[in-house]
C-alpha atoms as a PDB file:
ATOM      1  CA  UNK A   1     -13.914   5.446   4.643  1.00  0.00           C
ATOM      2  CA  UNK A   2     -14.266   6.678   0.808  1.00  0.00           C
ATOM      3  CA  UNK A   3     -16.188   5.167  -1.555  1.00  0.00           C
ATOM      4  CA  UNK A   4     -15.770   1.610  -2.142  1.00  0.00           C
ATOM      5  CA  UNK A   5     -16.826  -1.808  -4.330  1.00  0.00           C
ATOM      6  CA  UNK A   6     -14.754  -0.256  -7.346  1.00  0.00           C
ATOM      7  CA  UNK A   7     -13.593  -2.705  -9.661  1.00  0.00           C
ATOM      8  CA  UNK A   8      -9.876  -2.867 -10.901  1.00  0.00           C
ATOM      9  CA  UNK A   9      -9.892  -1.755 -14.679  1.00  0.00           C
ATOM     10  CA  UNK A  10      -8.238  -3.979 -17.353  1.00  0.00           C
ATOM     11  CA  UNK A  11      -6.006  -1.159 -18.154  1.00  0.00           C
ATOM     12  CA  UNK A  12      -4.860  -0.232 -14.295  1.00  0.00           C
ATOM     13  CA  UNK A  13      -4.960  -4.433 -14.032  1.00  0.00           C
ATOM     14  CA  UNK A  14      -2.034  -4.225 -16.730  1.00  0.00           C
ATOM     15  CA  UNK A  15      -0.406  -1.125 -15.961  1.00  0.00           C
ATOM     16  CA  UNK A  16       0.127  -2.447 -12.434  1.00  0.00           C
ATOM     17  CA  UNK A  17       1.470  -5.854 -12.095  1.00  0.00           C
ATOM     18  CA  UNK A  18       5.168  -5.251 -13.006  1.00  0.00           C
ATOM     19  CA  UNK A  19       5.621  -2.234 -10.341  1.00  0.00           C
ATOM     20  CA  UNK A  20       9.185  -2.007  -9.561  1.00  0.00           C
ATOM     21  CA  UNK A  21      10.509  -2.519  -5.497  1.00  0.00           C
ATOM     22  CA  UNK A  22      13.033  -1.287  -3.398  1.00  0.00           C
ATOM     23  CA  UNK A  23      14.819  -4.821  -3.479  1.00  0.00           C
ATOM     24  CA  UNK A  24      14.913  -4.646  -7.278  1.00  0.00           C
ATOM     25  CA  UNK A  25      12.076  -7.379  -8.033  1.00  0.00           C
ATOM     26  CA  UNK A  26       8.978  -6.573  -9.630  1.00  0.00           C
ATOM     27  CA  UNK A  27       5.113  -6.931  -7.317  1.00  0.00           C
ATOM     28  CA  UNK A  28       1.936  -6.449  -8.542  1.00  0.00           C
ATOM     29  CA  UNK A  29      -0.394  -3.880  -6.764  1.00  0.00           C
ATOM     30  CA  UNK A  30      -3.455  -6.352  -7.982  1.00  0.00           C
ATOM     31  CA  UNK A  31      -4.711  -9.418  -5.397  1.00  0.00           C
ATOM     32  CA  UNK A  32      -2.577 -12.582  -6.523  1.00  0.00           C
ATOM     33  CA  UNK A  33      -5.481 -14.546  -4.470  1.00  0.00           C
ATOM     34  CA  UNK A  34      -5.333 -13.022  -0.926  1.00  0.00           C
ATOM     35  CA  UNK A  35      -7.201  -9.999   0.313  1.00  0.00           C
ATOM     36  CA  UNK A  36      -4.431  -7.236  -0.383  1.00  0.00           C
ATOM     37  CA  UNK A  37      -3.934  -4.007   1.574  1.00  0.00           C
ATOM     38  CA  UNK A  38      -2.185  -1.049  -0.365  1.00  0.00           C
ATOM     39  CA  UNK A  39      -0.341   1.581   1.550  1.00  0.00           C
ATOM     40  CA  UNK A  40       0.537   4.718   0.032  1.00  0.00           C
ATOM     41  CA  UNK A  41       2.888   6.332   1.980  1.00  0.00           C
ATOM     42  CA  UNK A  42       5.716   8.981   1.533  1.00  0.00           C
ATOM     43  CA  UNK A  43       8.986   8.780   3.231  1.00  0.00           C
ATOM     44  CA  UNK A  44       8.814  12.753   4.354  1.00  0.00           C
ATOM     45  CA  UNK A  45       4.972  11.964   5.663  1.00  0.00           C
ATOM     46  CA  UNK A  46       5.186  12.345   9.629  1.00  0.00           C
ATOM     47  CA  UNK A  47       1.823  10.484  10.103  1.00  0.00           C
ATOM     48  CA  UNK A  48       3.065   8.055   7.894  1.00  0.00           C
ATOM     49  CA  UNK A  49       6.105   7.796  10.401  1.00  0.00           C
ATOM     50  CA  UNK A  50       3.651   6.865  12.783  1.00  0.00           C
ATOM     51  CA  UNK A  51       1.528   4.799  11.303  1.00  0.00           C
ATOM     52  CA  UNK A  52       3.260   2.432   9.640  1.00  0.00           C
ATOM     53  CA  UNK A  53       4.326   0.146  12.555  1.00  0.00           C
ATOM     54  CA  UNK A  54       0.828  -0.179  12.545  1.00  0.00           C
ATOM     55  CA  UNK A  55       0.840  -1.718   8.685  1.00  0.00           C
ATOM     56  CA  UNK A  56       3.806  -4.156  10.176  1.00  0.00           C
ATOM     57  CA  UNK A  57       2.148  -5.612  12.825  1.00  0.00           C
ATOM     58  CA  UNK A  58      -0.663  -6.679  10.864  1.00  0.00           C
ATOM     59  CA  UNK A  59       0.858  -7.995   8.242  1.00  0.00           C
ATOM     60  CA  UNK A  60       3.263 -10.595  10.706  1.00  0.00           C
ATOM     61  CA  UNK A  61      -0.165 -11.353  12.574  1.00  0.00           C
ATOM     62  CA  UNK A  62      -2.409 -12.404   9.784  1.00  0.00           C
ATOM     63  CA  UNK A  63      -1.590 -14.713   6.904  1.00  0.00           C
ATOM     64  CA  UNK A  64      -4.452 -14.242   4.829  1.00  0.00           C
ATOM     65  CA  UNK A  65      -3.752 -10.929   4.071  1.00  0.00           C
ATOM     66  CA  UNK A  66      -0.766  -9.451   1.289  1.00  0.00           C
ATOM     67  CA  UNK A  67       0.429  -5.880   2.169  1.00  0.00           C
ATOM     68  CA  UNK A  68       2.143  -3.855  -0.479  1.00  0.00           C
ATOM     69  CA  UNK A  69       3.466  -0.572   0.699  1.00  0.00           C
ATOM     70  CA  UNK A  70       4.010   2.182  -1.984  1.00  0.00           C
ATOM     71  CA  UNK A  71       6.552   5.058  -2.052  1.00  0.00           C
ATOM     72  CA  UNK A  72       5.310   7.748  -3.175  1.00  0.00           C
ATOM     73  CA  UNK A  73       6.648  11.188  -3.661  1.00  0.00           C
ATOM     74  CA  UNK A  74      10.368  10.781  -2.435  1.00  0.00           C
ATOM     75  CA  UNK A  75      13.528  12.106  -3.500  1.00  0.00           C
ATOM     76  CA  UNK A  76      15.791   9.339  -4.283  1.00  0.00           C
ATOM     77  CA  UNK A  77      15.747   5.468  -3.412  1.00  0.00           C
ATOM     78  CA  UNK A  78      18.136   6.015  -0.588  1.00  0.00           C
ATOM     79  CA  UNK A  79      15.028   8.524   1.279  1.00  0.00           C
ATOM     80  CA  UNK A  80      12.954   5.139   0.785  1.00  0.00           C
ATOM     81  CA  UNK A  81      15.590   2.669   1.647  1.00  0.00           C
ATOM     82  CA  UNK A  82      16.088   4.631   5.030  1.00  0.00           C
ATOM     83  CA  UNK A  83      12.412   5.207   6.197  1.00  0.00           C
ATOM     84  CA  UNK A  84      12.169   1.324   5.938  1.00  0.00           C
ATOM     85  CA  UNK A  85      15.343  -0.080   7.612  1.00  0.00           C
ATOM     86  CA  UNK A  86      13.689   2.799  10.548  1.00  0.00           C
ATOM     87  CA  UNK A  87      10.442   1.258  10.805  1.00  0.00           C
ATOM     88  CA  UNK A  88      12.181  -3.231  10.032  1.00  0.00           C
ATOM     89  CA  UNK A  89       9.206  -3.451   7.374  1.00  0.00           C
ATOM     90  CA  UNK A  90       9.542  -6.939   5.943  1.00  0.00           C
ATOM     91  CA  UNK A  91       6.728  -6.661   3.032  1.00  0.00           C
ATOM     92  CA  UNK A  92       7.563  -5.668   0.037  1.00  0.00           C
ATOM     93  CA  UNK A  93       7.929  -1.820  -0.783  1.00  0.00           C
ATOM     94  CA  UNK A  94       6.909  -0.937  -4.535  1.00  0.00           C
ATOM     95  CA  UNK A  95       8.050   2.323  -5.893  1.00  0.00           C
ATOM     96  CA  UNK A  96       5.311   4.221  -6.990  1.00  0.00           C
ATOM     97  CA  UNK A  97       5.448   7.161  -9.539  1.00  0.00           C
ATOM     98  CA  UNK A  98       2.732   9.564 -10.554  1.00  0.00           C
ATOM     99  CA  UNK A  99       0.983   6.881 -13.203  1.00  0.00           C
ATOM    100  CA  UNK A 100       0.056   5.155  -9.889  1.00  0.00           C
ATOM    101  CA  UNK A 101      -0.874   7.554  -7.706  1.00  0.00           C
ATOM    102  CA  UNK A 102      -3.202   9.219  -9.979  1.00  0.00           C
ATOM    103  CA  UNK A 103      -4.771   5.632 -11.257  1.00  0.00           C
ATOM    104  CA  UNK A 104      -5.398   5.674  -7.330  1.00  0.00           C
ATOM    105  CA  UNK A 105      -6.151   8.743  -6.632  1.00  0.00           C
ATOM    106  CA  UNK A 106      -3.889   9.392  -4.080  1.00  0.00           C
ATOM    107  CA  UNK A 107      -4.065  12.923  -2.468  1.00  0.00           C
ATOM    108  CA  UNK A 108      -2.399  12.647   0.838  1.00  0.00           C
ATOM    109  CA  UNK A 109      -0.639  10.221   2.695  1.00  0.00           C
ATOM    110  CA  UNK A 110      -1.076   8.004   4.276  1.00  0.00           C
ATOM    111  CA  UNK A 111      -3.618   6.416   1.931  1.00  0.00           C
ATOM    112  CA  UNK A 112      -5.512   3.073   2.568  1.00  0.00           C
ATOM    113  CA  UNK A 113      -6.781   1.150  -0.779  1.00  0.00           C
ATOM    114  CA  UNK A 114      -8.334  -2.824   0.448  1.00  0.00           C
ATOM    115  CA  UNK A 115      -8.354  -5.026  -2.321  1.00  0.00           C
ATOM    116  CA  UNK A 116     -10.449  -8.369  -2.353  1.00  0.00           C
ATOM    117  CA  UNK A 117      -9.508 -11.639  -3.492  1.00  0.00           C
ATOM    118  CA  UNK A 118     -11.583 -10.448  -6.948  1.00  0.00           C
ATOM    119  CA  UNK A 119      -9.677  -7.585  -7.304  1.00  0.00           C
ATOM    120  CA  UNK A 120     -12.312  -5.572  -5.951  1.00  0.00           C
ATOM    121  CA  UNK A 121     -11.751  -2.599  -3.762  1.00  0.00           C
ATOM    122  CA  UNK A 122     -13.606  -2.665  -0.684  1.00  0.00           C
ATOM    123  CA  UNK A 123     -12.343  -0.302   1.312  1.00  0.00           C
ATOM    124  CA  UNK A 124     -10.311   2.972   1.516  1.00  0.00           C
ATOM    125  CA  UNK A 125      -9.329   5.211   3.710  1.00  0.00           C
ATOM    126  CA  UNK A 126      -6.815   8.461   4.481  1.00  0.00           C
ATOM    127  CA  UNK A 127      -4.730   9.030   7.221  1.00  0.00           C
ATOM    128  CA  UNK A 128      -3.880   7.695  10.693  1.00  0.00           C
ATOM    129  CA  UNK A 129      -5.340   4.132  10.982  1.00  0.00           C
ATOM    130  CA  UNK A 130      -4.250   1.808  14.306  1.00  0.00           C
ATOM    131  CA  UNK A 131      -3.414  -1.899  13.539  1.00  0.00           C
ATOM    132  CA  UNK A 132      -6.927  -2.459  14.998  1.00  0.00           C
ATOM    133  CA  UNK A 133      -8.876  -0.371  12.379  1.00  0.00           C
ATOM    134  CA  UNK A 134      -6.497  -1.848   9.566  1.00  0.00           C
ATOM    135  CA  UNK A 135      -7.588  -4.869  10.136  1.00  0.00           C
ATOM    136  CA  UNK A 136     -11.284  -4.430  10.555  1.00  0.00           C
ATOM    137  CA  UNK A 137     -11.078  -2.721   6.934  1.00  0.00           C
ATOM    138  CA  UNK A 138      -9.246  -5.585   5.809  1.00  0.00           C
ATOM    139  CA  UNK A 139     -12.751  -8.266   7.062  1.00  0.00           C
END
C-alpha cells in the first residue's frame, strides 16, 4: 500500500465529477456516499487483463461499495470498448486523460485509489490485487 488518508482537493473535487464514460454519460471519480474504489487500468496492460475479473467480482458481491474503472492510456474508444465486452464489466468505465492521471498520480497500471464515504483516500495500491485483497482495502 502507498501512502494514504489524503484528502480530495476542491480543485481535483471539481475537475473530476463530470468525467466522460464509455456509454457516453458523465460519472464522477469522487464518493457520491458509498466507499468508492478507482481502477486505473489500460486496455494494452496484461496484468490489468488479469486482474480485472477480480474488480468485477467484487463489485456484483458487495453493495456498499461504487467501482469506477478508468481508461487510461489507450488508442481509440474502440481499444476500450473491446477490453470490456472481453472481461462483461458492468460498472461504469470513465475515460481518463492525462489531467487525471497526473491529479492521481498514476505511474503504472493497474493502479488502486480507495475512496471513503468523506472523500478521503484510504488506501492505494499498484499492481496485481485478488478480489480478496480488493476488498480488504476497501474495509
Amino acid at each position: 500500500m502507498l501512502s494514504t488518508d489524503v484528502e480530495l482537493t476542491t480543485s481535483k473535487k471539481q475537475s473530476f465529477t463530470q468525467v466522460p464514460t464509455l456509454m457516453g454519460e458523465t460519472v464522477s471519480l469522487n464518493s457520491q456516499g458509498k466507499t468508492t474504489v478507482l481502477y486505473f487500468f489500460a486496455p494494452w496492460c496484461q496484468i490489468c487483463h488479469f486482474s480485472i475479473g477480480n474488480l468485477q467480482a467484487l463489485y456484483e458481491k458487495n453493495e456498499q461499495l461504487e467501482v469506477v474503472a478508468v481508461a487510461m492510456d489507450y488508442t481509440s474508444v474502440g481499444e476500450v470498448m473491446e477490453f470490456t465486452k472481453q472481461h462483461q464489466l458492468t460498472f461504469p468505465i470513465a475515460l481518463g486523460n492525462e489531467e487525471i492521471k497526473h491529479a492521481f498520480s498514476i505511474s503504472a497500471f493497474p493502479s488502486y485509489y480507495v475512496i471513503s464515504k468523506e472523500n478521503t483516500i484510504i488506501g492505494k495500491s499498484m499492481g496485481y490485487s485478488s478480489e480478496l485483497g480488493l476488498y480488504l482495502r476497501s474495509l
